[in-house]
PDB file of N, CA and C in Angstrom:
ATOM      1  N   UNK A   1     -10.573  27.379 -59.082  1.00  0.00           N
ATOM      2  CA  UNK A   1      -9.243  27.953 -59.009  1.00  0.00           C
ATOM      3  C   UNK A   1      -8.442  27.567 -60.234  1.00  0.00           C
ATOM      4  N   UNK A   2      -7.720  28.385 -60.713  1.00  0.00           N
ATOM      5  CA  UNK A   2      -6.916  28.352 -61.774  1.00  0.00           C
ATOM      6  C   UNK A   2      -4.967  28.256 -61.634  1.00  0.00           C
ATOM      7  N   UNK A   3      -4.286  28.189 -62.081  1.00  0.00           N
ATOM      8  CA  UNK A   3      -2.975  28.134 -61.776  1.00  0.00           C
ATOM      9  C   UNK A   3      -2.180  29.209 -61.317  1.00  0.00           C
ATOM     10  N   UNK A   4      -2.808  30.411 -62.256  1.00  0.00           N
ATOM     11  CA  UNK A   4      -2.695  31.994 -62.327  1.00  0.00           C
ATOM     12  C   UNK A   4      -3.500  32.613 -61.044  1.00  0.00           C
ATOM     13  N   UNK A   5      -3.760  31.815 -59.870  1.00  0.00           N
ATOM     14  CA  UNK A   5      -4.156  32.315 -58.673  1.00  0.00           C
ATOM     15  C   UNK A   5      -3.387  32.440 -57.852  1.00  0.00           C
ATOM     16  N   UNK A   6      -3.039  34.056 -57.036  1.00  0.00           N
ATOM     17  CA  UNK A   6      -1.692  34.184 -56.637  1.00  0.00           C
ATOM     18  C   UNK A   6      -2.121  33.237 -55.253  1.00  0.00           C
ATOM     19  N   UNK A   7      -3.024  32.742 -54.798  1.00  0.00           N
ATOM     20  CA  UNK A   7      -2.731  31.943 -53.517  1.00  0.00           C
ATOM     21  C   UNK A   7      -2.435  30.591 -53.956  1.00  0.00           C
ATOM     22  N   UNK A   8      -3.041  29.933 -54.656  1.00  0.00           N
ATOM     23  CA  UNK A   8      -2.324  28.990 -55.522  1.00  0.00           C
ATOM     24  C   UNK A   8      -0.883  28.709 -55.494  1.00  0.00           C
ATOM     25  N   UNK A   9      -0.523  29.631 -56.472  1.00  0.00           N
ATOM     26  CA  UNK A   9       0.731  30.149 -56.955  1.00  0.00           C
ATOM     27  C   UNK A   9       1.747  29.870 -55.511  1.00  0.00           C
ATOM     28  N   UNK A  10       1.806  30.831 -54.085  1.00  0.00           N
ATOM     29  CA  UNK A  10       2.130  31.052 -52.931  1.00  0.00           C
ATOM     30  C   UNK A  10       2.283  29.125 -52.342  1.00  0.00           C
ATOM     31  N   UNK A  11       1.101  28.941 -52.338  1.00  0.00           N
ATOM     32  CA  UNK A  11       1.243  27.645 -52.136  1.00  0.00           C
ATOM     33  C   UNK A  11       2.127  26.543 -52.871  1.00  0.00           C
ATOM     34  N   UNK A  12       1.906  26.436 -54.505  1.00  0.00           N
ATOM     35  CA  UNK A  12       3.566  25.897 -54.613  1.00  0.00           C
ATOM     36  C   UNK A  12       4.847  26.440 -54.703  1.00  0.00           C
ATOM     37  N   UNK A  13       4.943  27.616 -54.163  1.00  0.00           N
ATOM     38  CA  UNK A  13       6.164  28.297 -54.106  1.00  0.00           C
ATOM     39  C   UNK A  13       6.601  27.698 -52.768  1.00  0.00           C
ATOM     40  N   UNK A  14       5.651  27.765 -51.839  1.00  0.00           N
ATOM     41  CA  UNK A  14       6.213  27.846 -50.428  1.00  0.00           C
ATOM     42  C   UNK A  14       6.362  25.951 -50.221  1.00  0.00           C
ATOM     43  N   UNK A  15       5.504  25.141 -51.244  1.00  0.00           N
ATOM     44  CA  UNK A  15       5.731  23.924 -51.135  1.00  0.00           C
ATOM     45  C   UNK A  15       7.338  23.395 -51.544  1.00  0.00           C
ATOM     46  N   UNK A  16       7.853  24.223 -52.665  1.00  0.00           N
ATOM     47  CA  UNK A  16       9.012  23.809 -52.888  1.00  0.00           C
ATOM     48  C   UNK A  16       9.905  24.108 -52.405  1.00  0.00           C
ATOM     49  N   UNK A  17       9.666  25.206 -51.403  1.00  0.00           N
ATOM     50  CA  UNK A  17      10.666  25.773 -50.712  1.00  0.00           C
ATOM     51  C   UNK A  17      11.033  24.702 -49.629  1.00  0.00           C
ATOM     52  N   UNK A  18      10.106  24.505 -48.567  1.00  0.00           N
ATOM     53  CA  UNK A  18      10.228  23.665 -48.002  1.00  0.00           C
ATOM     54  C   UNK A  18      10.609  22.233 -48.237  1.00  0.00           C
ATOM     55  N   UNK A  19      10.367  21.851 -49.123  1.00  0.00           N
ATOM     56  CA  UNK A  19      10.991  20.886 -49.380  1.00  0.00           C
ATOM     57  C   UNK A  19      12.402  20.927 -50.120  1.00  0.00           C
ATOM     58  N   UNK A  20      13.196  21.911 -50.716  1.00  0.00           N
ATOM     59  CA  UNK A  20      14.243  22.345 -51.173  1.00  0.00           C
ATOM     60  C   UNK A  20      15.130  22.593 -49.583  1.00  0.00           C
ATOM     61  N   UNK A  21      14.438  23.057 -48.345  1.00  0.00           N
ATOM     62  CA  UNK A  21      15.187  23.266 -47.323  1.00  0.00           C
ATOM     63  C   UNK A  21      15.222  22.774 -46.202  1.00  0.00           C
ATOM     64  N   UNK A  22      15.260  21.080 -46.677  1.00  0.00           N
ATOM     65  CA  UNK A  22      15.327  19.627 -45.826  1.00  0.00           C
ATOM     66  C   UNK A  22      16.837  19.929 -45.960  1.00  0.00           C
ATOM     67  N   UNK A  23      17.253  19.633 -44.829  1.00  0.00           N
ATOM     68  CA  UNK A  23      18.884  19.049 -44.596  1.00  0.00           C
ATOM     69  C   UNK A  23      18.969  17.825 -44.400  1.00  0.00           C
ATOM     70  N   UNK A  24      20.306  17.439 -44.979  1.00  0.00           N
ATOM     71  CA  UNK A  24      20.708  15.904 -45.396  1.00  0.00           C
ATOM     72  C   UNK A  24      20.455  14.853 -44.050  1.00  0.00           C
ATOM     73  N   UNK A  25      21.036  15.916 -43.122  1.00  0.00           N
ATOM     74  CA  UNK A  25      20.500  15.220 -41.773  1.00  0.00           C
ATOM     75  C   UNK A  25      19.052  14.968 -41.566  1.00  0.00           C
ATOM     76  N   UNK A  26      18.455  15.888 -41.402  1.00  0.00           N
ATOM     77  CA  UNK A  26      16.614  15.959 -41.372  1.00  0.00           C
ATOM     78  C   UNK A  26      16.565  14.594 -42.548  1.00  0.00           C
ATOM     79  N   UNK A  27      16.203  14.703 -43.383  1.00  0.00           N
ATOM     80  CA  UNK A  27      16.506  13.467 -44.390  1.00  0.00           C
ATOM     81  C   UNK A  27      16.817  12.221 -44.257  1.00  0.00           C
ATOM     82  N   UNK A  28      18.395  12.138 -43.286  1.00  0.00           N
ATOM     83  CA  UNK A  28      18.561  10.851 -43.505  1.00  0.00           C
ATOM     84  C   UNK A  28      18.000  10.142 -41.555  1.00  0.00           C
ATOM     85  N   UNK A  29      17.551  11.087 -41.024  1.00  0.00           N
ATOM     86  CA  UNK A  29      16.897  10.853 -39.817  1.00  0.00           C
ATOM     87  C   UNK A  29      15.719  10.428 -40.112  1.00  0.00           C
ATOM     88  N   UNK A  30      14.850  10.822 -41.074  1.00  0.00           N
ATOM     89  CA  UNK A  30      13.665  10.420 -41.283  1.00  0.00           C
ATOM     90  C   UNK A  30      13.635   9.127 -41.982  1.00  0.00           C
ATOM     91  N   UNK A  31      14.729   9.162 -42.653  1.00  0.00           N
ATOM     92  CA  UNK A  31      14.557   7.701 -43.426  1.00  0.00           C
ATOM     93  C   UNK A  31      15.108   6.440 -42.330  1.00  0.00           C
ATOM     94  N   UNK A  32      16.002   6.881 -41.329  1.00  0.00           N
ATOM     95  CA  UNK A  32      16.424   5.840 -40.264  1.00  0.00           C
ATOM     96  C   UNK A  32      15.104   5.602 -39.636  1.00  0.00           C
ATOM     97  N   UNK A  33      14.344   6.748 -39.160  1.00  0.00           N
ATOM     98  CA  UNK A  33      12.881   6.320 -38.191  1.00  0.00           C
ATOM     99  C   UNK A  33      12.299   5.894 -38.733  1.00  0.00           C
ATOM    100  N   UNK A  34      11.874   5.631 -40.677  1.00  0.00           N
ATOM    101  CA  UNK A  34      11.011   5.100 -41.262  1.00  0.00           C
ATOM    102  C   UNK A  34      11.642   3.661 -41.421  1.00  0.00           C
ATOM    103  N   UNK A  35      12.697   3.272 -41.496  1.00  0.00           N
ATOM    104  CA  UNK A  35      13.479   2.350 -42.077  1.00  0.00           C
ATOM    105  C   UNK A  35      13.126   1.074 -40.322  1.00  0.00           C
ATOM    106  N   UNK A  36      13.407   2.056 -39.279  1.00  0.00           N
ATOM    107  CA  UNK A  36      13.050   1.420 -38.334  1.00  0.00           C
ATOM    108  C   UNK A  36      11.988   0.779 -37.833  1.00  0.00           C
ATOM    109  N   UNK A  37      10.472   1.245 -38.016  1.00  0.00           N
ATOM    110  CA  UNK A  37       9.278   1.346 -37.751  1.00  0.00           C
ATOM    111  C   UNK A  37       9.029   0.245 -38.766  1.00  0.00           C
ATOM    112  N   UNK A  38       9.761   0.078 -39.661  1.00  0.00           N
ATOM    113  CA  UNK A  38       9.189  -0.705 -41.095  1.00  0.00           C
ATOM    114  C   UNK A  38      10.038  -2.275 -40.359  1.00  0.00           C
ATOM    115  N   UNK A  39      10.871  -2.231 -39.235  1.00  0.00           N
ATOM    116  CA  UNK A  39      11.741  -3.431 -39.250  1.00  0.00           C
ATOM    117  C   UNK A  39      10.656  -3.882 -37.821  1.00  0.00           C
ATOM    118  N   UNK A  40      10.323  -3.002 -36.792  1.00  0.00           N
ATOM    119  CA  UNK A  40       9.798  -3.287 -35.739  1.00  0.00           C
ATOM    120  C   UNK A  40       8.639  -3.547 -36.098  1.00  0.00           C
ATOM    121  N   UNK A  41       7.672  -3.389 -37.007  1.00  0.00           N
ATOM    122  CA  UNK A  41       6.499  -4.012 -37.464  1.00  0.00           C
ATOM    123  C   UNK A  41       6.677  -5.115 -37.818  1.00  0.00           C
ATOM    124  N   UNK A  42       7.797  -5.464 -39.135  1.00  0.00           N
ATOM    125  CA  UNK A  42       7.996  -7.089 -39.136  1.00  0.00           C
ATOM    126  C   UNK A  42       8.046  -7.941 -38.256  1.00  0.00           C
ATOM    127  N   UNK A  43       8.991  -7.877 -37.269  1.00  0.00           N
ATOM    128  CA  UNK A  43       9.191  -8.632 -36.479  1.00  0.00           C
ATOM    129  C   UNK A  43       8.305  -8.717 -35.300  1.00  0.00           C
ATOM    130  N   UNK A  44       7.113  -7.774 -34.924  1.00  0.00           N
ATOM    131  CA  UNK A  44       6.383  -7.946 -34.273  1.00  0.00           C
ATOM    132  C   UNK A  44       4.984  -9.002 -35.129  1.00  0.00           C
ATOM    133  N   UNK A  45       5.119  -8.640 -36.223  1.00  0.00           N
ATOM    134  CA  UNK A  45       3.960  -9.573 -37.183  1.00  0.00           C
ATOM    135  C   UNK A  45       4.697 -10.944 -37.179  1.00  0.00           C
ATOM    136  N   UNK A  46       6.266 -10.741 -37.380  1.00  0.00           N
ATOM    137  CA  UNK A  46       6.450 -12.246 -37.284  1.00  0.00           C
ATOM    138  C   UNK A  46       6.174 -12.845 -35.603  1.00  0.00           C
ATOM    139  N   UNK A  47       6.272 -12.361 -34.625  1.00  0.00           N
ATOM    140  CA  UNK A  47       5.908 -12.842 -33.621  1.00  0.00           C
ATOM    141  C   UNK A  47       4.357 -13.131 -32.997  1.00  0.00           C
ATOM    142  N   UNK A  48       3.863 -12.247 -33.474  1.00  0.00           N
ATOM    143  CA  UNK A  48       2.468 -12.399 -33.060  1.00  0.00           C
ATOM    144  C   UNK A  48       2.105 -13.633 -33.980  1.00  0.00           C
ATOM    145  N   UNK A  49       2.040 -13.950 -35.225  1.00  0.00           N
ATOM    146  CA  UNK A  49       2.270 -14.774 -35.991  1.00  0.00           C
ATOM    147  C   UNK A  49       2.703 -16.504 -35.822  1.00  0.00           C
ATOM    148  N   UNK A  50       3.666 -16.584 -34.673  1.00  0.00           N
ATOM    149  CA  UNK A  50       5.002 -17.351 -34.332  1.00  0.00           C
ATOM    150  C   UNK A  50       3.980 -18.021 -32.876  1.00  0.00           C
ATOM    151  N   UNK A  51       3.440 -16.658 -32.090  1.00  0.00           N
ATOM    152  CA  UNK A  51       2.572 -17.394 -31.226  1.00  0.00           C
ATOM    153  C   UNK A  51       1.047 -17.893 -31.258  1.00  0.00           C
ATOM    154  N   UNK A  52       0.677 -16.883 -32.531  1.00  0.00           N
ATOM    155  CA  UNK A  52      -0.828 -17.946 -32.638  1.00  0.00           C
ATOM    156  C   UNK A  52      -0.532 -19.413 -33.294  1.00  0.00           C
ATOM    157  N   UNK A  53       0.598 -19.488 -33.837  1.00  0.00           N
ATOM    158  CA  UNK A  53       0.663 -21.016 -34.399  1.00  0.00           C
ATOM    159  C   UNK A  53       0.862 -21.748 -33.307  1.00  0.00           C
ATOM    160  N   UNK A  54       1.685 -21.342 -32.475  1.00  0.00           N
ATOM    161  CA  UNK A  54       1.613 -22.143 -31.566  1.00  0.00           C
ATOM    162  C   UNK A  54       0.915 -22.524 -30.771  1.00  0.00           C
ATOM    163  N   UNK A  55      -0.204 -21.368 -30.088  1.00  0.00           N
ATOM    164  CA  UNK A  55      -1.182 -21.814 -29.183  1.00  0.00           C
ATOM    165  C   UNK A  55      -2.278 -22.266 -29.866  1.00  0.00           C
ATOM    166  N   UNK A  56      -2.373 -22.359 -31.100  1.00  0.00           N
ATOM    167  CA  UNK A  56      -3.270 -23.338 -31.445  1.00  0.00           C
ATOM    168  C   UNK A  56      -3.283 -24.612 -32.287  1.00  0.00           C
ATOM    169  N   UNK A  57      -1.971 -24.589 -31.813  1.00  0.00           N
ATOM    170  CA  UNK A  57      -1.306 -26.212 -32.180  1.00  0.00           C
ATOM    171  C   UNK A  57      -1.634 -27.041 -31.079  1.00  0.00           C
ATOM    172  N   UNK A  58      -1.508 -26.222 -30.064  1.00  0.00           N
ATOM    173  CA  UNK A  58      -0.856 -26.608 -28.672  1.00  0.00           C
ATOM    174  C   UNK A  58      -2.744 -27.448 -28.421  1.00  0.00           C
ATOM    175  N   UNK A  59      -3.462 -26.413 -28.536  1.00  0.00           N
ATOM    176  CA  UNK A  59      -5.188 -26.924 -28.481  1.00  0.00           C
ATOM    177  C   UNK A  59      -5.954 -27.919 -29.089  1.00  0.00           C
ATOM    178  N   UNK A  60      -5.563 -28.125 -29.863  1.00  0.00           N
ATOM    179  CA  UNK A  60      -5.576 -29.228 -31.249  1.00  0.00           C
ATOM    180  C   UNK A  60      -5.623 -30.534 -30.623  1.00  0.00           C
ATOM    181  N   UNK A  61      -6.021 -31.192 -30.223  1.00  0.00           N
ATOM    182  CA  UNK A  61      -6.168 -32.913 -29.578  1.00  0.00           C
ATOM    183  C   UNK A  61      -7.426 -33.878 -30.500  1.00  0.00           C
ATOM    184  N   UNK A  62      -6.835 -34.865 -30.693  1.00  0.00           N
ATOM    185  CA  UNK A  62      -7.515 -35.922 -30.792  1.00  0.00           C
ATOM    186  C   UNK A  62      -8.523 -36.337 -30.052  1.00  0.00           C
ATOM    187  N   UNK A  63      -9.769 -36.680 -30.093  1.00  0.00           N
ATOM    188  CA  UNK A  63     -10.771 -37.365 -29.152  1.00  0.00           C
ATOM    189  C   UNK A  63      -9.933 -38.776 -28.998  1.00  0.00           C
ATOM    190  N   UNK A  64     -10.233 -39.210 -27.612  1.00  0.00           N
ATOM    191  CA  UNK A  64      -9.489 -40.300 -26.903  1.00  0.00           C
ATOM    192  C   UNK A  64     -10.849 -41.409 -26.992  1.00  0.00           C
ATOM    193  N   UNK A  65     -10.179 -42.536 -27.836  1.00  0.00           N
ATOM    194  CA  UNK A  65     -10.738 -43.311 -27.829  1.00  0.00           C
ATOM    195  C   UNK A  65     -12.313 -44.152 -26.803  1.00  0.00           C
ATOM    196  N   UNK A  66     -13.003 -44.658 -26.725  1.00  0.00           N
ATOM    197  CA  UNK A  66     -13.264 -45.012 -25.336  1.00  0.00           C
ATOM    198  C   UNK A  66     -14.014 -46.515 -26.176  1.00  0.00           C
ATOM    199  N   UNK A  67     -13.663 -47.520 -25.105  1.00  0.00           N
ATOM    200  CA  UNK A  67     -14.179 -48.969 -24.841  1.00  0.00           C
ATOM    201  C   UNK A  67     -15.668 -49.172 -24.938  1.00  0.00           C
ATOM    202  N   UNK A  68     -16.041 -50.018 -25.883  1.00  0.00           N
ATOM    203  CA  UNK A  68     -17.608 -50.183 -25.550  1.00  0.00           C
ATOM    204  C   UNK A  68     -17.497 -51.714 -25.386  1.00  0.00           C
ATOM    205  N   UNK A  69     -18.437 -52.121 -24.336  1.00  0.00           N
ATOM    206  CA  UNK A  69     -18.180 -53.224 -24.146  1.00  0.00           C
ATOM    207  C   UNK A  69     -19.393 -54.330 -23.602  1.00  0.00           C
TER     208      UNK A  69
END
């Protein structure tokens, strides 16, 4: 395929169109749901994170001495 192919051609016409006929809303909705998803992943990595340190702190023991005698 060449550039000078009218399906080509159709295809970035209709690509820029669509993207020329995002509204500011559509736009700034998508960037709130992306902006969101990007905050609820952190804080779920920081938690999942927050509890493996802990439960395997928590497992962690010393062998207890024992008397030979």
């Amino acid at each position: 395929m060449n550039i000078n192919d009218p399906i080509r051609m159709a295809d970035i016409r209709k690509s820029r169109t669509v993207a020329a006929s995002m509204s500011r809303f559509e736009v700034e909705r998508q960037f709130k749901m992306s902006l969101m998803l990007v905050i609820v992943l952190t804080v779920a990595t920081l938690a999942i994170t927050a509890i493996n340190h802990i439960s395997t702190t928590d497992t962690v023991r010393l062998p207890v001495p024992t008397r030979v005698s």
